[in-house]
Protein backbone atom coordinates (compact mmCIF):
# COMPACT_ATOMS: atom_id res chain seq x y z
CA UNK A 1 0.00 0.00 0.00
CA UNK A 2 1.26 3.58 -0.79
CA UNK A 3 2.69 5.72 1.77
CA UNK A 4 0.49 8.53 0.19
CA UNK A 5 -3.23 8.84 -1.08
CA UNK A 6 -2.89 8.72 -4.80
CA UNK A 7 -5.67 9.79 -7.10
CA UNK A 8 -6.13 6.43 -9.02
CA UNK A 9 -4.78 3.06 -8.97
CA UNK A 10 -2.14 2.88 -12.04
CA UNK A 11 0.68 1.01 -10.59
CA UNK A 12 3.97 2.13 -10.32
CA UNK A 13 5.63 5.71 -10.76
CA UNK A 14 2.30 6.51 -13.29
CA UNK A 15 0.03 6.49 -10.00
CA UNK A 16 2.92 8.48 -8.10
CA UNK A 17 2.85 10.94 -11.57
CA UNK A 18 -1.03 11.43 -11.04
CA UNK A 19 -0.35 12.58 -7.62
CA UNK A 20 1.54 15.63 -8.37
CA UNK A 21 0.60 16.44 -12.16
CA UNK A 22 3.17 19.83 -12.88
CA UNK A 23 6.34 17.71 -11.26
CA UNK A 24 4.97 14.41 -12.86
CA UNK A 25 5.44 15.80 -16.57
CA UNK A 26 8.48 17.42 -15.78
CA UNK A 27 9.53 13.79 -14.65
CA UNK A 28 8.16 12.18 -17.75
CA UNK A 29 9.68 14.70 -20.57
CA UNK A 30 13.02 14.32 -18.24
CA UNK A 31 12.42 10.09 -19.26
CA UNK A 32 11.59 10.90 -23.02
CA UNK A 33 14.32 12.89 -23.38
CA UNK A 34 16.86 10.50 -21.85
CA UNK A 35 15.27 7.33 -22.97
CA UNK A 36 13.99 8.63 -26.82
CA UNK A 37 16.17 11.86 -27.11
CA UNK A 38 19.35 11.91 -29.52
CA UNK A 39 21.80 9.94 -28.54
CA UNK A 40 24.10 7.34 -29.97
CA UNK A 41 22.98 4.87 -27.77
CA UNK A 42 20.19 2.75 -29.47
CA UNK A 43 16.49 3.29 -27.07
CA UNK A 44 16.92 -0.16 -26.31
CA UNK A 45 20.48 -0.16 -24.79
CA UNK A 46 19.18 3.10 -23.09
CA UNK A 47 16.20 1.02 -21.58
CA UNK A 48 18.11 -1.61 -20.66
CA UNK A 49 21.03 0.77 -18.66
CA UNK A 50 17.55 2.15 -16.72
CA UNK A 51 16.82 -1.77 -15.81
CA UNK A 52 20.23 -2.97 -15.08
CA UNK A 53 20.42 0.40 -12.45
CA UNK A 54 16.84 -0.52 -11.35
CA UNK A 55 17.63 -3.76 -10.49
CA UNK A 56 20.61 -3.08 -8.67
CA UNK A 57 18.30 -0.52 -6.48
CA UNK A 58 15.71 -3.28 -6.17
CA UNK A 59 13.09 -1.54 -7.43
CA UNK A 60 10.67 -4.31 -8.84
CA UNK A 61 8.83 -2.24 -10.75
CA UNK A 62 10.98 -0.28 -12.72
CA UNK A 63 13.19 -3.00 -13.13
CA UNK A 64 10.52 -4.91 -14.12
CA UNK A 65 8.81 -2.15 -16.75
CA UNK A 66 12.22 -0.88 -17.95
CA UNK A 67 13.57 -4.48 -18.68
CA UNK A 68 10.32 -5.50 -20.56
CA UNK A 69 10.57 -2.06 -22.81
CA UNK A 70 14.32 -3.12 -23.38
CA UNK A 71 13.11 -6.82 -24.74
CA UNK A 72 10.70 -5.29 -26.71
CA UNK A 73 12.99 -2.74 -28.18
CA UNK A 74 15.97 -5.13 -28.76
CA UNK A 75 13.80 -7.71 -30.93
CA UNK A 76 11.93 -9.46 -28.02
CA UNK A 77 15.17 -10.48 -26.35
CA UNK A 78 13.58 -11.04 -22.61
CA UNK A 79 16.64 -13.68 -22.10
CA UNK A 80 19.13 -11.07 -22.68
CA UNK A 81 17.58 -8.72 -20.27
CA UNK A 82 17.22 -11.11 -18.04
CA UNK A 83 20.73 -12.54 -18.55
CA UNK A 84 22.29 -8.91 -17.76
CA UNK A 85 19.29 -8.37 -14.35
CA UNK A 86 21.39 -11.69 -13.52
CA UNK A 87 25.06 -12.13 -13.64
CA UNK A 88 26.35 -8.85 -16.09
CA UNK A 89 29.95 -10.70 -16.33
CA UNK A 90 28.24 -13.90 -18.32
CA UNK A 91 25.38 -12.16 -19.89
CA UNK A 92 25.67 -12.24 -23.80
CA UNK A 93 26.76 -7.94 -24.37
CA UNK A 94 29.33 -6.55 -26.56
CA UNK A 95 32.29 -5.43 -25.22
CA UNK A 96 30.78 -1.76 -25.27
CA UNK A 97 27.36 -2.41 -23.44
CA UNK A 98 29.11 -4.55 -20.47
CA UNK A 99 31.48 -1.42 -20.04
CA UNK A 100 28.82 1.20 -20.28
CA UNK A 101 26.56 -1.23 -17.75
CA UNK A 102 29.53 -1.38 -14.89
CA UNK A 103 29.68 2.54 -15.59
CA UNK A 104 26.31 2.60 -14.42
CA UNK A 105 26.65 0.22 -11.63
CA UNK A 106 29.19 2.35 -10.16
CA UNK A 107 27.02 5.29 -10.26
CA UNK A 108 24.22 3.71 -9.15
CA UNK A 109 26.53 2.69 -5.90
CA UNK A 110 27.33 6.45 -6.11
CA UNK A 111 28.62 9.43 -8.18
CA UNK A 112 32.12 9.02 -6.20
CA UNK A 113 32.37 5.86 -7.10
CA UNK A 114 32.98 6.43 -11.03
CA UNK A 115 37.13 6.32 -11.51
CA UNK A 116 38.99 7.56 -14.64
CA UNK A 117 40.03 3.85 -15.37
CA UNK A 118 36.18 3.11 -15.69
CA UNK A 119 35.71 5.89 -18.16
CA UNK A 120 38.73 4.80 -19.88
CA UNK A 121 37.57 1.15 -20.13
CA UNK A 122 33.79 2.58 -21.36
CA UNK A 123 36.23 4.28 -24.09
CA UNK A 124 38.62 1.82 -24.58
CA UNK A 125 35.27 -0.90 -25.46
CA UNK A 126 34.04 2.05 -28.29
CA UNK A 127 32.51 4.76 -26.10
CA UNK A 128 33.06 8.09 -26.86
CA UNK A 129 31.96 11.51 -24.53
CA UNK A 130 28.67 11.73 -25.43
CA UNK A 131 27.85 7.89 -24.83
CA UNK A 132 29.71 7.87 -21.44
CA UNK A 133 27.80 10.82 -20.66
CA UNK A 134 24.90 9.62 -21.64
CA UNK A 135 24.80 6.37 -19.31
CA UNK A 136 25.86 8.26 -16.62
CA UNK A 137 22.91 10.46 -16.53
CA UNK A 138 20.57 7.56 -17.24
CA UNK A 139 21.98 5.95 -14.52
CA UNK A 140 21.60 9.11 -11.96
CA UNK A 141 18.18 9.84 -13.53
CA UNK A 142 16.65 6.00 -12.39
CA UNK A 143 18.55 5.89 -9.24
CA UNK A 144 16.16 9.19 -8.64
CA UNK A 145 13.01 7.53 -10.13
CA UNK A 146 13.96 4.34 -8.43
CA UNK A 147 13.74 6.34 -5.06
CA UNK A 148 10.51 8.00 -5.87
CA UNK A 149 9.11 4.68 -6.52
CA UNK A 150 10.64 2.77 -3.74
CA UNK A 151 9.93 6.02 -1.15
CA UNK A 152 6.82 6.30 -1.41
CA UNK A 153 5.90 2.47 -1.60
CA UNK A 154 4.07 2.82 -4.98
CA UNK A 155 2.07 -0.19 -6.40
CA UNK A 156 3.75 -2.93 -7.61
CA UNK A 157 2.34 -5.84 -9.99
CA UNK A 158 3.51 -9.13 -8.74
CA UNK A 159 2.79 -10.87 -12.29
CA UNK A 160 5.05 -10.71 -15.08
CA UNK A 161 2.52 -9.99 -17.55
CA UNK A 162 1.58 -7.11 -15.80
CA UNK A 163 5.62 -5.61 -16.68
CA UNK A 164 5.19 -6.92 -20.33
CA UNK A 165 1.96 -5.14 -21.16
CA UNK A 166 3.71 -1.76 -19.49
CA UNK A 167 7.11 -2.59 -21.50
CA UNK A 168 4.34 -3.16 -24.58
CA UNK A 169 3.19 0.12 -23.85
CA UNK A 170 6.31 2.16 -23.29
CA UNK A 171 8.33 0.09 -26.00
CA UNK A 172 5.48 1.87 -28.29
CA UNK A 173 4.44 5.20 -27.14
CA UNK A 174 7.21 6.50 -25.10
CA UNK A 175 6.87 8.13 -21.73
CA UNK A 176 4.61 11.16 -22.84
């Protein structure tokens, strides 16, 4: 049950959204833009970065919603996703994606944590300044949404369906 009165009963950060319509667009065009903006990350490796960082936070849902919209934007590839929620060092990635993927674990353990020798690897894999900077602020972004979800104890499906209908949903029609 949510720590708050929301004003319907959409699971998730949408209910949270409701709750405080001005901030909840401004949270919304802040996910479009990360997650469907330019960038020369594909929307799918962007999705998955804001599932691998929800998953380390433990947030069900938007681990759950954001790994679904990666499978359905990387060809239905739920294994993969899953693979990478599971054990990153044997999960089938390119070089590039497993680098950019501990970049965001490190920020997701905190901004501090980020060292020039894990930029360099990011680089070193194919990254260049606008990619690095790009999972870095995906990362920050869902460890923020992550906490907004977890903080305020928002609804969270149990089944799986429920996370591939949303993933169905975002995968399609983005986050405005």
């Amino acid at each position: 049950m949510p720590h708050i009165a929301l004003p319907n009963d959409d699971p998730g950060i949408r209910g949270l959204l409701a709750a405080k319509p001005a901030s909840g667009l401004r949270l919304s065009e802040l996910a479009e833009q990360l997650l469907r903006g330019d960038s020369p990350l594909g929307v799918g490796e962007r999705e998955l970065i804001a599932a691998y960082v929800s998953s380390l936070n433990r947030t069900r849902y938007c681990a759950g919603a954001h790994g679904a919209t990666a499978a359905h934007r990387l060809d239905g590839d739920f294994a993969l996703v899953a693979a990478v929620q599971d054990d990153l060092d044997t999960a089938p990635v390119s070089d590039l994606m497993r680098a950019l993927l501990r970049l965001a674990a490190k920020v997701a353990d905190s901004g501090l944590s980020v060292t020039p020798e894990d930029v360099a690897a990011a680089k070193a894999a194919g990254a260049d300044d606008e990619t690095v900077h790009d999972t870095v602020l995906i990362a920050a972004a869902f460890c923020m949404y992550n906490r907004y979800v977890d903080g305020l104890a928002a609804l969270t499906p149990e089944d799986p369906a429920a996370y591939r209908a949303i993933g169905a949903h975002l995968a399609t029609n983005g986050y405005l």
